[in-house]
C-alpha atoms as a PDB file:
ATOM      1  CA  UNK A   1      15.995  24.457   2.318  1.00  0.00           C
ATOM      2  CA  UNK A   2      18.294  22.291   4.321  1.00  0.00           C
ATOM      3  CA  UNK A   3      19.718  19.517   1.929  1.00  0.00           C
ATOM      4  CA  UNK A   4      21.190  16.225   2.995  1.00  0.00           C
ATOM      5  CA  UNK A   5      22.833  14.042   0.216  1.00  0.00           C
ATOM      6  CA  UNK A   6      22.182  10.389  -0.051  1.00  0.00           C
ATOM      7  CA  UNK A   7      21.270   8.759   3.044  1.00  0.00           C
ATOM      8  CA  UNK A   8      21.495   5.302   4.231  1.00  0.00           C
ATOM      9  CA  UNK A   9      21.683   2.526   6.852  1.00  0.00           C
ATOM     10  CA  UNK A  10      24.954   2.005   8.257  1.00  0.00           C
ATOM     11  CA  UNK A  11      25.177  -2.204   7.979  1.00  0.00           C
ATOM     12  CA  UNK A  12      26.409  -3.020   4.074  1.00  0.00           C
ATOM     13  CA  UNK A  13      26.426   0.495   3.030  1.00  0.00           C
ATOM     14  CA  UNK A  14      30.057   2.344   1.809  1.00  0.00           C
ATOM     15  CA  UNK A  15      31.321   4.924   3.188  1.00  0.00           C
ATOM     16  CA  UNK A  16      31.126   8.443   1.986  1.00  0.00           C
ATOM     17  CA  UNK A  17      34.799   8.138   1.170  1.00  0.00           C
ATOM     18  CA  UNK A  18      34.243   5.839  -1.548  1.00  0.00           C
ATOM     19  CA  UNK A  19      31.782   7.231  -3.471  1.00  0.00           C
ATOM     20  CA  UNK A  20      32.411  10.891  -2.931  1.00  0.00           C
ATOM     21  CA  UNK A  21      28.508  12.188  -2.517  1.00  0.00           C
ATOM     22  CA  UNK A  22      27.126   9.814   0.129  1.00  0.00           C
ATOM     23  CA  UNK A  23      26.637  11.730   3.310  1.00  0.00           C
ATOM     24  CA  UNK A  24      26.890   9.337   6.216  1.00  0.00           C
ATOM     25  CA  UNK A  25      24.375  10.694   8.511  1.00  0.00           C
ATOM     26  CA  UNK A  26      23.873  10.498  12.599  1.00  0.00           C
ATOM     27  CA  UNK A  27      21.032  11.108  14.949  1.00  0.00           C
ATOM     28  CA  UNK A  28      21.589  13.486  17.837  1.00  0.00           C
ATOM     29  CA  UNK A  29      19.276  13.338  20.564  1.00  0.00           C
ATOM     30  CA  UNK A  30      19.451  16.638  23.055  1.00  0.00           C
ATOM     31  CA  UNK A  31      18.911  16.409  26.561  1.00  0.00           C
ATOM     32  CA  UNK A  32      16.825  18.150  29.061  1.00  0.00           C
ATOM     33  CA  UNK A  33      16.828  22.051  28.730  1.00  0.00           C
ATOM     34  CA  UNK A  34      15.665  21.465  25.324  1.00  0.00           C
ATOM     35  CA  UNK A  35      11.944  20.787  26.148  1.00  0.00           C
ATOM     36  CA  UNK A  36       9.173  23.901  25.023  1.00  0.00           C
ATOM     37  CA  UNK A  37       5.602  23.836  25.599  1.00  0.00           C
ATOM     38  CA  UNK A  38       3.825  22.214  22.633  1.00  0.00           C
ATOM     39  CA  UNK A  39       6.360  20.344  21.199  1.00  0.00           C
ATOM     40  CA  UNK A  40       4.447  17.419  20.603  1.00  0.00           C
ATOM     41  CA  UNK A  41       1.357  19.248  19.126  1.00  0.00           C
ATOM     42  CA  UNK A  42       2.126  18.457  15.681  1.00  0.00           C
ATOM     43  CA  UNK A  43       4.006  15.511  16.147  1.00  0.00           C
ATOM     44  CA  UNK A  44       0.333  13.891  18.049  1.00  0.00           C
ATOM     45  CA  UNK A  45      -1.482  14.745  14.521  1.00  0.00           C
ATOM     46  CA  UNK A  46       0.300  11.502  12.915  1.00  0.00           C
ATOM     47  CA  UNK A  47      -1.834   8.363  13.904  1.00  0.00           C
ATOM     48  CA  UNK A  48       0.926   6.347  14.305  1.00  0.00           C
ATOM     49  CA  UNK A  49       2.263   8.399  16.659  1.00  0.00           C
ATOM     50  CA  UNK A  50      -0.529   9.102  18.634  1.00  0.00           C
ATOM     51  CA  UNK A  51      -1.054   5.403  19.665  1.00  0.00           C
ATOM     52  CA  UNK A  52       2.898   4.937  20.077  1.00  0.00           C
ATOM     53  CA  UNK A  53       2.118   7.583  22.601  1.00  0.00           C
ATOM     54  CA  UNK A  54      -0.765   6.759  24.090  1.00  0.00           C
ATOM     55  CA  UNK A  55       1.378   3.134  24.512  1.00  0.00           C
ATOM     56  CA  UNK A  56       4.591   4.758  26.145  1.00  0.00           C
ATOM     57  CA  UNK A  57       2.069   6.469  28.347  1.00  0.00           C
ATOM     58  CA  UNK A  58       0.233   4.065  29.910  1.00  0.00           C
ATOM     59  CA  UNK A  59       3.419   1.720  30.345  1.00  0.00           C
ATOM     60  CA  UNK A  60       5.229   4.563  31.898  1.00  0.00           C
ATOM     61  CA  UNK A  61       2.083   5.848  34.201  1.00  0.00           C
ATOM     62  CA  UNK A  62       1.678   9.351  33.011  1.00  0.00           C
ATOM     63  CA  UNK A  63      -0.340  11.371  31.006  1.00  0.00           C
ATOM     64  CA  UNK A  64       2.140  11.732  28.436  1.00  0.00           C
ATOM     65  CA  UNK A  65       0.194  12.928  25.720  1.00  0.00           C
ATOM     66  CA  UNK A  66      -0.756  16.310  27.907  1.00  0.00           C
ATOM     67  CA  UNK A  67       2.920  16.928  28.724  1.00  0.00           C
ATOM     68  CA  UNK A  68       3.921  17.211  25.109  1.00  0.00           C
ATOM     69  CA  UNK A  69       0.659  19.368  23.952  1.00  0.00           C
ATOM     70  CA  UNK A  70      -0.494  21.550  27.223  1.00  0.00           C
ATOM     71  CA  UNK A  71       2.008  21.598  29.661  1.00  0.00           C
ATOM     72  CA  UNK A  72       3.747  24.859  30.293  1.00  0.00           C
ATOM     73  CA  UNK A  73       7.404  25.664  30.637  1.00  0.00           C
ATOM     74  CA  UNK A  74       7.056  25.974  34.345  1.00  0.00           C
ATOM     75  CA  UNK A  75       5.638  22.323  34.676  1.00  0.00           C
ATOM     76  CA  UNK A  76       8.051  21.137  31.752  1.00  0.00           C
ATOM     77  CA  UNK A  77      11.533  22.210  33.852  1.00  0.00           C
ATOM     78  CA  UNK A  78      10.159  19.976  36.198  1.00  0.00           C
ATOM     79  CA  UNK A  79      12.593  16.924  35.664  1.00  0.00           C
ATOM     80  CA  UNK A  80      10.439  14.057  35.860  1.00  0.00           C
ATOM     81  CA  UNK A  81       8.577  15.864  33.447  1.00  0.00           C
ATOM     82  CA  UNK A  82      10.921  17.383  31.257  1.00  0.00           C
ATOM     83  CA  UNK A  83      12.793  13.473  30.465  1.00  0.00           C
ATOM     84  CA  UNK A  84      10.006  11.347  29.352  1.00  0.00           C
ATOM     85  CA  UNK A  85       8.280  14.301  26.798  1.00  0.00           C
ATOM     86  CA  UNK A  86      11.863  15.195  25.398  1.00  0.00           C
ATOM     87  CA  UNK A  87      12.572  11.698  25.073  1.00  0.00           C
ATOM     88  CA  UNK A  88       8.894  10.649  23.331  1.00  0.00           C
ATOM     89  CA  UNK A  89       9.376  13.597  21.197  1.00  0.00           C
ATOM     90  CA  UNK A  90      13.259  12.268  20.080  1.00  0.00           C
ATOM     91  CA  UNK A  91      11.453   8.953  19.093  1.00  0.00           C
ATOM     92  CA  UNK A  92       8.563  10.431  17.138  1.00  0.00           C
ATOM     93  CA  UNK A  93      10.642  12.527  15.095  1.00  0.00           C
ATOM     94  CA  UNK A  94      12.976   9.282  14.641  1.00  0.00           C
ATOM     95  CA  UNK A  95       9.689   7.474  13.626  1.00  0.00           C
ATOM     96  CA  UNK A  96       9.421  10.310  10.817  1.00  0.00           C
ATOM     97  CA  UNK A  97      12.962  10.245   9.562  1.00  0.00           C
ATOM     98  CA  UNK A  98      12.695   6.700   8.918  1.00  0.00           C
ATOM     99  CA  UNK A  99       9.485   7.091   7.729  1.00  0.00           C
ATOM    100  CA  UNK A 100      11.182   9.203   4.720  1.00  0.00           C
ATOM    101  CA  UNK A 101      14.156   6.339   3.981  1.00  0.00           C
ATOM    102  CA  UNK A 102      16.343   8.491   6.231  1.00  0.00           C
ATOM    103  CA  UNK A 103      18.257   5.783   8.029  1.00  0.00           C
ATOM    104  CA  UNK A 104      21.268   6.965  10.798  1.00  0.00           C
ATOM    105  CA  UNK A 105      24.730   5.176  10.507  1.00  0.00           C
ATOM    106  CA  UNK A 106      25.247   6.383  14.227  1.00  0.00           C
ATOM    107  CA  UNK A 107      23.549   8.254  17.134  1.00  0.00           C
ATOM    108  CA  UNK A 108      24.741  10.188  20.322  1.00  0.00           C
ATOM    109  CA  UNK A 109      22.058  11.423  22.880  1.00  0.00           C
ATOM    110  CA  UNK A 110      23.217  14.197  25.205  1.00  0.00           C
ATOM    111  CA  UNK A 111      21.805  13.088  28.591  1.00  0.00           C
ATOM    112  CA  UNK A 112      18.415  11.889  28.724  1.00  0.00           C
ATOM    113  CA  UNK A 113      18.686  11.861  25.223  1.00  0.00           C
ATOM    114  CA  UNK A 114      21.143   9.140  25.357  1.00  0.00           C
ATOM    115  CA  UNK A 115      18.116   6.904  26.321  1.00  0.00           C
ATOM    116  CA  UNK A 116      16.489   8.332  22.933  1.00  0.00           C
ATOM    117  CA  UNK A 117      19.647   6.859  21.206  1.00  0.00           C
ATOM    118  CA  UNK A 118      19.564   3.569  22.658  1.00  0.00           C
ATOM    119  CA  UNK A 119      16.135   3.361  21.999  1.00  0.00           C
ATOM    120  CA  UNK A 120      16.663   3.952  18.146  1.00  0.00           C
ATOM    121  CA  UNK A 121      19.391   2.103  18.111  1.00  0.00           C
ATOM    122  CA  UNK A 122      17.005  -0.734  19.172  1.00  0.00           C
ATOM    123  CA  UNK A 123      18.628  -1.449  22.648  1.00  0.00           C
ATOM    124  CA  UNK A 124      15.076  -1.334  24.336  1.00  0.00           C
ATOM    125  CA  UNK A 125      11.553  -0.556  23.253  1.00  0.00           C
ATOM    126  CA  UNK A 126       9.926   3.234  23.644  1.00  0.00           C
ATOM    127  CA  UNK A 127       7.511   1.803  26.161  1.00  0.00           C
ATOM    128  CA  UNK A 128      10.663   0.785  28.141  1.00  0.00           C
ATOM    129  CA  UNK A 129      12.446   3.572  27.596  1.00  0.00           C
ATOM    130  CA  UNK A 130       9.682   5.997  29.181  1.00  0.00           C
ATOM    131  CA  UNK A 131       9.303   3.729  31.961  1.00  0.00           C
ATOM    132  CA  UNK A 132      13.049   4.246  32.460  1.00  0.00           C
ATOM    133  CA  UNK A 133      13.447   8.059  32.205  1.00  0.00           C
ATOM    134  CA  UNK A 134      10.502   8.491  34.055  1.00  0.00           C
ATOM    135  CA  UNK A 135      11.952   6.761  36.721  1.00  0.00           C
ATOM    136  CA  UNK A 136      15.690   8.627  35.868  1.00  0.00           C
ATOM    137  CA  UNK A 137      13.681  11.806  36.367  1.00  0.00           C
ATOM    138  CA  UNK A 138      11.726  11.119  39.742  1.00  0.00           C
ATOM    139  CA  UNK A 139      14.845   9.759  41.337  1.00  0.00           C
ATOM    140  CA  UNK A 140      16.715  12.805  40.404  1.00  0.00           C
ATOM    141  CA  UNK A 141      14.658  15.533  41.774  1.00  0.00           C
ATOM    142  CA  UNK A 142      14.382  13.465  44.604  1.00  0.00           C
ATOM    143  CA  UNK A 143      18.587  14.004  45.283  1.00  0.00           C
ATOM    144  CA  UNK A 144      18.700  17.395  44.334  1.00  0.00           C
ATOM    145  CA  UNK A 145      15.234  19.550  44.423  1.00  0.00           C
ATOM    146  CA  UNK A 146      14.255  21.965  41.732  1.00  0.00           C
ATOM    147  CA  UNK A 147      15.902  25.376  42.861  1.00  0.00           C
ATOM    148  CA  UNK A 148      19.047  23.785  44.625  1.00  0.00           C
ATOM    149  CA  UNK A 149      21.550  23.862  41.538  1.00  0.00           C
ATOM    150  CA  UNK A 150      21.950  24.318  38.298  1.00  0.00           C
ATOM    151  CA  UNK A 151      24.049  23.855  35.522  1.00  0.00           C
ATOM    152  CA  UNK A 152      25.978  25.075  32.240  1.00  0.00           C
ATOM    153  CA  UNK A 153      27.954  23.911  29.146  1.00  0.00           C
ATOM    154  CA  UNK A 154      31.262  25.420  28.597  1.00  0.00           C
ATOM    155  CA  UNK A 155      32.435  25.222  24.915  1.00  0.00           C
ATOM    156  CA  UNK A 156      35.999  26.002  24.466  1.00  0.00           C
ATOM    157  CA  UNK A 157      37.761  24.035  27.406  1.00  0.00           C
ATOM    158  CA  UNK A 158      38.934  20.336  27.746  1.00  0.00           C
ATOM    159  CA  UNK A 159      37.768  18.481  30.653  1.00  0.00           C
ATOM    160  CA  UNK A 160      41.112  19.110  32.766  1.00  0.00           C
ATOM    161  CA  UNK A 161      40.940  23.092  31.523  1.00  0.00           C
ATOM    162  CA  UNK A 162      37.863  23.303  33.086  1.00  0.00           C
ATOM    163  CA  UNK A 163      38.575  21.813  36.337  1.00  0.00           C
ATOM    164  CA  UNK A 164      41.289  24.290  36.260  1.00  0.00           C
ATOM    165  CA  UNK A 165      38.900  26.948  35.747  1.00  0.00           C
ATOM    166  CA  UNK A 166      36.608  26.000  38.385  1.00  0.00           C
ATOM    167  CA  UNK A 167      39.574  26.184  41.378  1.00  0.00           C
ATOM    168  CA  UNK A 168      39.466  30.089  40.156  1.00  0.00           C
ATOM    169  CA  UNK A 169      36.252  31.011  40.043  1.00  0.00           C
ATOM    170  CA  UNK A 170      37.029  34.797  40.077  1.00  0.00           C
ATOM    171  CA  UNK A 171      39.022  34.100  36.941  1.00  0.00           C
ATOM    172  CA  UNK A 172      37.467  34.909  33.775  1.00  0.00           C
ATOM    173  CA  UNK A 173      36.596  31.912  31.736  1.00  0.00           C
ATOM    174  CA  UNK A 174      38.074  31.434  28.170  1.00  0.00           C
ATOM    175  CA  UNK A 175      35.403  29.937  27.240  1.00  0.00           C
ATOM    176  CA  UNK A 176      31.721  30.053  25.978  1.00  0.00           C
ATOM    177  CA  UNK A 177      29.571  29.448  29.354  1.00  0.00           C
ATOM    178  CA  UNK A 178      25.658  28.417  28.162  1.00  0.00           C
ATOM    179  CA  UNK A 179      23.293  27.971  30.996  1.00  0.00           C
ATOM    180  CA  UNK A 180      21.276  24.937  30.944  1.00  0.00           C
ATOM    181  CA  UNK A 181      17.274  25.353  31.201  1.00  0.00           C
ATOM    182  CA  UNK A 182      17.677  22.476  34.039  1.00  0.00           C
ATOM    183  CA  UNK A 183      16.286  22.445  37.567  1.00  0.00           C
ATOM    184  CA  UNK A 184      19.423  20.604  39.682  1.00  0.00           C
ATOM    185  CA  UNK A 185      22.741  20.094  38.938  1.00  0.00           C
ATOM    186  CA  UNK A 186      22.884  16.676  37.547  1.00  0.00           C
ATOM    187  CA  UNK A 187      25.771  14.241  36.095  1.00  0.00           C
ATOM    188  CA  UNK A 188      27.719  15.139  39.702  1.00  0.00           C
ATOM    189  CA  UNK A 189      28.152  13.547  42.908  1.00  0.00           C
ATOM    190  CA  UNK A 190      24.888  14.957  43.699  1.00  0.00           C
ATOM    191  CA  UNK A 191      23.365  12.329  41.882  1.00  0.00           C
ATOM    192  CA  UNK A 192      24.764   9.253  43.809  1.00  0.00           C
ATOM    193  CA  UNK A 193      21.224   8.300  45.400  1.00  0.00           C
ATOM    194  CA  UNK A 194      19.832   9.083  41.795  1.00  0.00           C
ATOM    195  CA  UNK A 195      22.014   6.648  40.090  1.00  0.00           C
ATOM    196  CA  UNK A 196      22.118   3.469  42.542  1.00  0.00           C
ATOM    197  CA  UNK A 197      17.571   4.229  42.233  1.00  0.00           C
ATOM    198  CA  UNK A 198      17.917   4.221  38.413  1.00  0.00           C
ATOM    199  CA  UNK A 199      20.458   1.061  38.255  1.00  0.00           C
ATOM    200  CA  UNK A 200      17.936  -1.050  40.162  1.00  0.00           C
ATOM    201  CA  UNK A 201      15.289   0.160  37.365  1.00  0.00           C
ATOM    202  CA  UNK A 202      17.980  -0.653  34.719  1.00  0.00           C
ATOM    203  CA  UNK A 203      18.384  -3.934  35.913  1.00  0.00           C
ATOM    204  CA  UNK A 204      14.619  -5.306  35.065  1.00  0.00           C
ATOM    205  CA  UNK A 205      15.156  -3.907  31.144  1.00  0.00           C
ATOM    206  CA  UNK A 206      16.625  -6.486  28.408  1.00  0.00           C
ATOM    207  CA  UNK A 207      18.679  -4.618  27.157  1.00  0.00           C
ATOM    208  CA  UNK A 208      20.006  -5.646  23.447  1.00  0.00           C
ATOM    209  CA  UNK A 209      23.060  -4.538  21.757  1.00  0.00           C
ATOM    210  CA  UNK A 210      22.579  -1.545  19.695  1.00  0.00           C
ATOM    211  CA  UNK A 211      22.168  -1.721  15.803  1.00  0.00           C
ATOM    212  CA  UNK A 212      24.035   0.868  14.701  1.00  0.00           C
ATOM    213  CA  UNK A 213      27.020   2.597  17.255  1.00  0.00           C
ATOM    214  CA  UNK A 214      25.481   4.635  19.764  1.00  0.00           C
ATOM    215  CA  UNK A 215      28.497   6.738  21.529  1.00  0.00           C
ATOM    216  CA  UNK A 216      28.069   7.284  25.111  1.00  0.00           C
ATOM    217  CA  UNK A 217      28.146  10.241  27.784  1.00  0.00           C
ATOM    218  CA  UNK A 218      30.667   8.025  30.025  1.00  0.00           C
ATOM    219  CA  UNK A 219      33.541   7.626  27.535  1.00  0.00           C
ATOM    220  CA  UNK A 220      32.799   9.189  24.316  1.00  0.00           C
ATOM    221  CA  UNK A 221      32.963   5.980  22.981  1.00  0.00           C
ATOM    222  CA  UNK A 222      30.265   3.474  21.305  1.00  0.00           C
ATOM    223  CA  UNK A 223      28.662   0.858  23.480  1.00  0.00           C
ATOM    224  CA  UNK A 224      29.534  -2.556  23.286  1.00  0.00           C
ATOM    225  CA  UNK A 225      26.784  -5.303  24.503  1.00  0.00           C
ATOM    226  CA  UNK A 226      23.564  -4.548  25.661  1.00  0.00           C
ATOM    227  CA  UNK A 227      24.685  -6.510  29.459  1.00  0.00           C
ATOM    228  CA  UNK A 228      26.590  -3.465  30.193  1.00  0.00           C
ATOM    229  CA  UNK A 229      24.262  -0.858  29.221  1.00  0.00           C
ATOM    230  CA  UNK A 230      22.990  -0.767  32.681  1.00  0.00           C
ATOM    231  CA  UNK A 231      26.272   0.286  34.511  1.00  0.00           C
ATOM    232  CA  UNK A 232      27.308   2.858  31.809  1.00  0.00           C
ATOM    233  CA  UNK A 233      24.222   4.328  32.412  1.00  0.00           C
ATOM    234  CA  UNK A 234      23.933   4.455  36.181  1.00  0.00           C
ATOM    235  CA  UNK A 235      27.586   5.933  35.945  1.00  0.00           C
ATOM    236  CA  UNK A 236      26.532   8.569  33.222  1.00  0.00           C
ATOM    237  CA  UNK A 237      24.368  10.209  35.759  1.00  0.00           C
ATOM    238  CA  UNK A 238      27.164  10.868  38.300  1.00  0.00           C
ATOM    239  CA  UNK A 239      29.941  11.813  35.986  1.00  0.00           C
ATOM    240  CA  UNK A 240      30.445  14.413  33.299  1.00  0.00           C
ATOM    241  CA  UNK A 241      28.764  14.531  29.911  1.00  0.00           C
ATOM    242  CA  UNK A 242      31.831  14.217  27.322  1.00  0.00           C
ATOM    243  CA  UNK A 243      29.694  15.400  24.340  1.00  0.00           C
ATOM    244  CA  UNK A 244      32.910  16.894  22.317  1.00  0.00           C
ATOM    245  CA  UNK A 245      34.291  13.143  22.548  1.00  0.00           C
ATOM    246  CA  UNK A 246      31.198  11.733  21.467  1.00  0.00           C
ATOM    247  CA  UNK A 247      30.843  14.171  18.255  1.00  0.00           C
ATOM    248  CA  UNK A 248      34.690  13.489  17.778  1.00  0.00           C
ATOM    249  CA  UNK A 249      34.105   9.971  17.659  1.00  0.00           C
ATOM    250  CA  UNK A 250      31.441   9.821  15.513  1.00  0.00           C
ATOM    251  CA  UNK A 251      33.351  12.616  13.244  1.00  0.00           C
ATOM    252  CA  UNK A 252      36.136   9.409  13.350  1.00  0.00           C
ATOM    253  CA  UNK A 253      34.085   6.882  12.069  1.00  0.00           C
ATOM    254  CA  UNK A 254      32.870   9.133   8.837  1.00  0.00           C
ATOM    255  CA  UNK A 255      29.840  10.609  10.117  1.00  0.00           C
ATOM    256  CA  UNK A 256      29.698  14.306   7.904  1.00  0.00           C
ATOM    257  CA  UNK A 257      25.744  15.242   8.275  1.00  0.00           C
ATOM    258  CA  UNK A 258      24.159  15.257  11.620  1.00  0.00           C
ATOM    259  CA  UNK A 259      20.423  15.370  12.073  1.00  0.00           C
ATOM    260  CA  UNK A 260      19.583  16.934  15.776  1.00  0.00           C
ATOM    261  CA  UNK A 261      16.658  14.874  16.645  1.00  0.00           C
ATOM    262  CA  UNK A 262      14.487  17.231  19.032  1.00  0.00           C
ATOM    263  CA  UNK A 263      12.771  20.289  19.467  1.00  0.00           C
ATOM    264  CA  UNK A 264      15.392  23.026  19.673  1.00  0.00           C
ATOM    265  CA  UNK A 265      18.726  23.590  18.134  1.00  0.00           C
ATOM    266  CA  UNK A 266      20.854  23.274  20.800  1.00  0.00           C
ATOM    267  CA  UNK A 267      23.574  20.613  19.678  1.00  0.00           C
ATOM    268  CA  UNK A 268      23.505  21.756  16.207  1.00  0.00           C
ATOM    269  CA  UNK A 269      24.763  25.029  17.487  1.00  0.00           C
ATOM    270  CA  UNK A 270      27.678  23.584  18.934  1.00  0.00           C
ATOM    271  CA  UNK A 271      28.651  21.392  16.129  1.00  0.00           C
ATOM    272  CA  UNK A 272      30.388  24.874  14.034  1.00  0.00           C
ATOM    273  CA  UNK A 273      32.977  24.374  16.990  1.00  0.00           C
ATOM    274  CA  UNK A 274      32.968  20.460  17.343  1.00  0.00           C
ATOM    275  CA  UNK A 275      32.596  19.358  13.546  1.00  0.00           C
ATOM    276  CA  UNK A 276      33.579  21.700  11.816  1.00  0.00           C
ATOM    277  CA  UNK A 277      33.201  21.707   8.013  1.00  0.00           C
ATOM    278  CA  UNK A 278      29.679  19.498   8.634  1.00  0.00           C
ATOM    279  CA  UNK A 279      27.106  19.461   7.957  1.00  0.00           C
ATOM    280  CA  UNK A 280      24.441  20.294  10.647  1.00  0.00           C
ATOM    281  CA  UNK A 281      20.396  20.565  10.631  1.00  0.00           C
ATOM    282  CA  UNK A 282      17.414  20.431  13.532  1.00  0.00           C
ATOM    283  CA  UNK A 283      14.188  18.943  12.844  1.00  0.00           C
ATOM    284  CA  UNK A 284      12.611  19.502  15.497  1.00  0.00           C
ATOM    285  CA  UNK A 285       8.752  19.309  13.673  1.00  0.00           C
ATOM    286  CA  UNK A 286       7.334  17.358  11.124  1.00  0.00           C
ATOM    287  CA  UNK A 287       7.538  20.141   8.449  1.00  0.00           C
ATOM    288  CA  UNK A 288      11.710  20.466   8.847  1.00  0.00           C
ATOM    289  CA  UNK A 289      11.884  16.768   8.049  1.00  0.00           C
ATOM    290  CA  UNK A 290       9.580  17.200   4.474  1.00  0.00           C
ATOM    291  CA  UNK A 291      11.972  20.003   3.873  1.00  0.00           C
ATOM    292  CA  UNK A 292      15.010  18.171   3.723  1.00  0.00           C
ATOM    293  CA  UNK A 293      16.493  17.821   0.266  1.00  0.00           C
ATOM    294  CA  UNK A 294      17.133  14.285  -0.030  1.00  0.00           C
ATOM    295  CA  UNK A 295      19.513  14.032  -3.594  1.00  0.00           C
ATOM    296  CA  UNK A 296      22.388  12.111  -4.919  1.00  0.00           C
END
């Protein structure tokens, strides 16, 4: 059984530092490529849920509900449908956590699931967010169709390594090279149409400033105020993800347990290399969160 010690919200609480058994937790949100068929089947069993679905769904004009329960892995890779179920799915399970008393100090989204983070963090309402990655998601298949590209994430390198690497492609990489379950090659200049679509959509959100850091793709840093929200996003879909800075920076500010908020485990197997020495557990259903060993 996974077990977590004491968690707690990050405003007025100590750090683990002081007290030496107070884990300082963080919500990880994964991006697309982590979507399976069904994840929302047992998620949609919780009333509370449900409706919070039903909501997000008829704000963001899909069928939401039949994309996390009956949708197969063909129609989920699609990206406009792939974005708004992983990201409904990030939010239920958040719903969940804090349904336990299990309150993040931090959060980092990969991706789409930075949206997820923002959302948590209280930046913008789920409604909103749908409405926004379902937008994200139609105006990126629209600048690079399904089939066109692809992507991977390369474990090992820094970002100038890897440019390195990629002028010598008949090289062998030193690396760890992971094949994303994605349809186009996104966070490029590919995405230029993509992102100038998506900052118009942006632009009619309020955003707020998050409640708790939220580190982002662009810089690996935490967002400031919610007013420039909008441009960090519109440039996070054109330029690299820098997840290792992101985990590094919430591994700076005393984050030592990380929660991966989604349906796979595909950031908690990364964090062995990026945090190492922390703790690291998906719950990706409603079980894995009554499992976790909550003690002092």
């Amino acid at each position: 059984m996974p077990e977590l010690r004491t968690l707690r919200s990050g405003r007025g609480s100590r750090s683990h530092q002081s007290e030496g058994i107070a884990a300082e937790v963080a919500f990880l949100f994964p991006g697309q490529g982590s979507q399976q068929p069904g994840m929302g089947v047992e998620l949609l069993q919780d009333s509370e849920v449900s409706e919070l679905c039903d909501e997000c769904g008829s704000a963001a004009g899909i069928d939401l509900p039949r994309l996390l329960t009956t949708a197969d892995d063909d129609e989920l890779r699609l990206t406009q449908n792939a974005q708004p179920a992983l990201c409904f799915a990030g939010l239920a399970l958040t719903l969940l956590l804090r349904r336990r008393g299990i309150q993040p100090v931090a959060a980092a989204g990969h991706s789409v699931g930075e949206y997820a983070a923002l959302a948590a963090a209280g930046s913008l309402t789920a409604p909103q967010v749908i409405k926004a990655v379902v937008e994200r998601g139609k105006a990126m298949a629209e600048a690079a169709p399904a089939g066109t590209s692809s992507m991977a994430a390369v474990l090992g390198l820094d970002a100038q390594a890897i440019e390195v690497a990629l002028a010598g492609m008949n090289d062998a990489w030193p690396a760890n090279v992971i094949p994303l379950n994605v349809s186009a090659a996104f966070h490029t200049p590919l995405m230029a149409p993509a992102a100038e679509r998506l900052r118009a959509a942006l632009d009619r959100i309020e955003w707020r400033a998050p409640r708790i850091p939220v580190m982002a793709n662009l810089t690996g840093r935490p967002h400031q105020g919610g007013d420039r929200i909008p441009h960090v996003m519109e440039m996070q879909l054109r330029s690299p993800v820098r997840w290792a800075a992101c985990v590094a920076s919430l591994v700076e500010m005393g984050c030592d347990s990380f929660l991966e908020v989604g349906p796979k485990r595909a950031l908690t197997g990364m964090m062995r290399e990026l945090a190492p020495g922390r703790t690291a557990v998906a719950v990706g259903t409603p079980a894995l969160i009554q499992e976790l060993a909550i003690t002092a």
